[in-house]
Protein backbone atom coordinates (compact mmCIF):
# COMPACT_ATOMS: atom_id res chain seq x y z
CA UNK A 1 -27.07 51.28 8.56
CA UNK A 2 -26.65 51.33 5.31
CA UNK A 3 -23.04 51.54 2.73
CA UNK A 4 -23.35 55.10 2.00
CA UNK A 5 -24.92 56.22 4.97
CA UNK A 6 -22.02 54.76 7.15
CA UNK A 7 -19.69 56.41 4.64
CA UNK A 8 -20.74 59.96 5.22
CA UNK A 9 -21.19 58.91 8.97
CA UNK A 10 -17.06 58.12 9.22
CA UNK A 11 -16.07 61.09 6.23
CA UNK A 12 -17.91 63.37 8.71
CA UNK A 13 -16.41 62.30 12.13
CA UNK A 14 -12.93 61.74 10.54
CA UNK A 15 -12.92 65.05 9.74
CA UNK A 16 -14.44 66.43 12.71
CA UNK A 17 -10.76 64.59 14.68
CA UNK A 18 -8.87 66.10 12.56
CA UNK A 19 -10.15 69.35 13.37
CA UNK A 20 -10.14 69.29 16.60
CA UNK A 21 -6.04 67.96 16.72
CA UNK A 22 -5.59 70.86 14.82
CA UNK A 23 -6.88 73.35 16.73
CA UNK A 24 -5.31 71.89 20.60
CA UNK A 25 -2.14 69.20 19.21
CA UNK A 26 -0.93 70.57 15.58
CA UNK A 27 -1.88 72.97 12.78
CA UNK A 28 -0.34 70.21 10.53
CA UNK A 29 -3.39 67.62 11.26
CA UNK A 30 -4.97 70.52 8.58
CA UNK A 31 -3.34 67.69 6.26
CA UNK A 32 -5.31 64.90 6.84
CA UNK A 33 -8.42 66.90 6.41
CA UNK A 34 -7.12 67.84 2.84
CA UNK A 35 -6.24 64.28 2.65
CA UNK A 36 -10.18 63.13 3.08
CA UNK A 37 -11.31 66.08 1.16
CA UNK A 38 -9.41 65.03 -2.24
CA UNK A 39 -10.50 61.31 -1.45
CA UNK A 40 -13.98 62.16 -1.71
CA UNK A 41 -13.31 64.06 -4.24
CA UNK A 42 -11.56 61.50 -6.31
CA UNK A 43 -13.97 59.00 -5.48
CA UNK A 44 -17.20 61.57 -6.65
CA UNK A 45 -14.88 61.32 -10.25
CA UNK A 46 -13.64 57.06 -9.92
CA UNK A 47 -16.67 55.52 -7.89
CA UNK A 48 -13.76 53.84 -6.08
CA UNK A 49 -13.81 54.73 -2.57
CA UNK A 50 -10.99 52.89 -0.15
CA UNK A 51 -13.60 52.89 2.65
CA UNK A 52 -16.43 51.36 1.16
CA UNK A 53 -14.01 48.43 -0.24
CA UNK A 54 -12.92 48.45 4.19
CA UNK A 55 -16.36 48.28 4.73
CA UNK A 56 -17.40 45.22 2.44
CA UNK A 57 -14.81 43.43 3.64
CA UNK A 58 -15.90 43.63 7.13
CA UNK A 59 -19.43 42.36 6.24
CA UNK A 60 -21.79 46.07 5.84
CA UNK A 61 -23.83 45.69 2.95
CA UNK A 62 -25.26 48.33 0.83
């Protein structure tokens, strides 16, 4: 799997969690998915993405 692809693969189940503890533990866990919103937002703006610097370092290569 590739950089980006794995990525959009983690974005998209992180927020999928976070949605679902919302809806049966808290309506706070609404703040984490803001959270990953603005970070892919930031990082559409930066190129600088904390997860794809997590990801290098543990070896996945683009």
């Amino acid at each position: 799997m590739k950089l980006n692809d794995a990525l959009r693969l983690i974005a998209g189940v992180m927020i999928c969690i976070s949605l679902l503890l919302q809806q049966f533990h808290s309506p706070l866990w609404i703040w984490f998915t803001v959270f990953i919103a603005l970070n892919l937002i930031q990082s559409a703006f930066t190129k600088w993405c904390p997860m794809i610097t997590i990801l290098r370092r543990l070896g996945m290569e683009d």
